[in-house]
Protein backbone atom coordinates (compact mmCIF):
# COMPACT_ATOMS: atom_id res chain seq x y z
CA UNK A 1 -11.08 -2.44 117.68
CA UNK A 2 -12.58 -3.91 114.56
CA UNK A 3 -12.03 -3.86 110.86
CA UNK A 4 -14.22 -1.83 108.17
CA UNK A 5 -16.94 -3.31 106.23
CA UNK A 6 -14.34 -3.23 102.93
CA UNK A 7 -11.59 -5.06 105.40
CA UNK A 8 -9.03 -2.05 104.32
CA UNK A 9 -8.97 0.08 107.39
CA UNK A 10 -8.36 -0.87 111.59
CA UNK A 11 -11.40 1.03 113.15
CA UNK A 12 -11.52 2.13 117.45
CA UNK A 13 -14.30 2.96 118.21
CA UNK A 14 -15.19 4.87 121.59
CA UNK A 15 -18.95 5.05 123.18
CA UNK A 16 -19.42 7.19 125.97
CA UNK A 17 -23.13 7.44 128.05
CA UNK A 18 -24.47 9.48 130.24
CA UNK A 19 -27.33 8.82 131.95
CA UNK A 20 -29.37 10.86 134.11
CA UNK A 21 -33.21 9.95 135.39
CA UNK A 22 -34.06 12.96 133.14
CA UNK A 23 -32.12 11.93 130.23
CA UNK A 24 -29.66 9.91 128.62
CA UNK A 25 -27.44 11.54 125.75
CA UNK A 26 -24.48 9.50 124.15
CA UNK A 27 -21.67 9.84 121.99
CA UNK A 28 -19.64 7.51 119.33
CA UNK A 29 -15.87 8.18 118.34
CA UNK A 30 -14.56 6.93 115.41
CA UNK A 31 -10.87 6.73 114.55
CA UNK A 32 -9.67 4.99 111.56
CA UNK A 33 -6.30 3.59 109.96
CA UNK A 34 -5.28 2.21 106.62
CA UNK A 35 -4.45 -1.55 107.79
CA UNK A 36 -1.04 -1.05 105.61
CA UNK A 37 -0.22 2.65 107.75
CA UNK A 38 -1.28 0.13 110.88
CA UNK A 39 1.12 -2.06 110.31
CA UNK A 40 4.13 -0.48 109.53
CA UNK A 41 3.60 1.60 112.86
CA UNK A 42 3.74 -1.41 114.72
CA UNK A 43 6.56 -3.00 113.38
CA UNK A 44 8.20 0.34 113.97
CA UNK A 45 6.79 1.13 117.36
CA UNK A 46 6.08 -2.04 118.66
CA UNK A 47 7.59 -4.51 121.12
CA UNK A 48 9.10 -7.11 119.44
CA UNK A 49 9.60 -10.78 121.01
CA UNK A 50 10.64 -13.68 119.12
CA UNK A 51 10.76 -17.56 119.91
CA UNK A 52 11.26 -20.88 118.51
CA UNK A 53 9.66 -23.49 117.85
CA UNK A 54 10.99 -25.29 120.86
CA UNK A 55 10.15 -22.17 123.17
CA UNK A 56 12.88 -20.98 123.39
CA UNK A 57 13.55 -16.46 123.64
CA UNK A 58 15.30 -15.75 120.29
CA UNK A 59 18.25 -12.82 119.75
């Protein structure tokens, strides 16, 4: 997972190989996110676990 070269958009990227002692062939999949979309998913999707600053779980 990385960010774009403009920082707007979370980027996965997949690389698969397959190699052979005749050939090797690969392929490179690309899926993209607005960081904003990204974000709101989470918070919506997402475990949430809270503490404080002693440690302690919150409610």
């Amino acid at each position: 997972m990385a960010l774009s070269s403009d920082r707007e958009r979370v980027v996965l990227i997949r690389y698969i190989e397959r190699y052979s002692p005749g050939c090797g062939q690969w392929v490179e999949y690309s899926h993209s996110v607005p960081i904003s979309e990204f974000t709101q998913w989470i918070m919506a999707n997402g475990e949430l676990k809270i503490e404080d600053s002693e440690g302690r779980p919150g409610t």
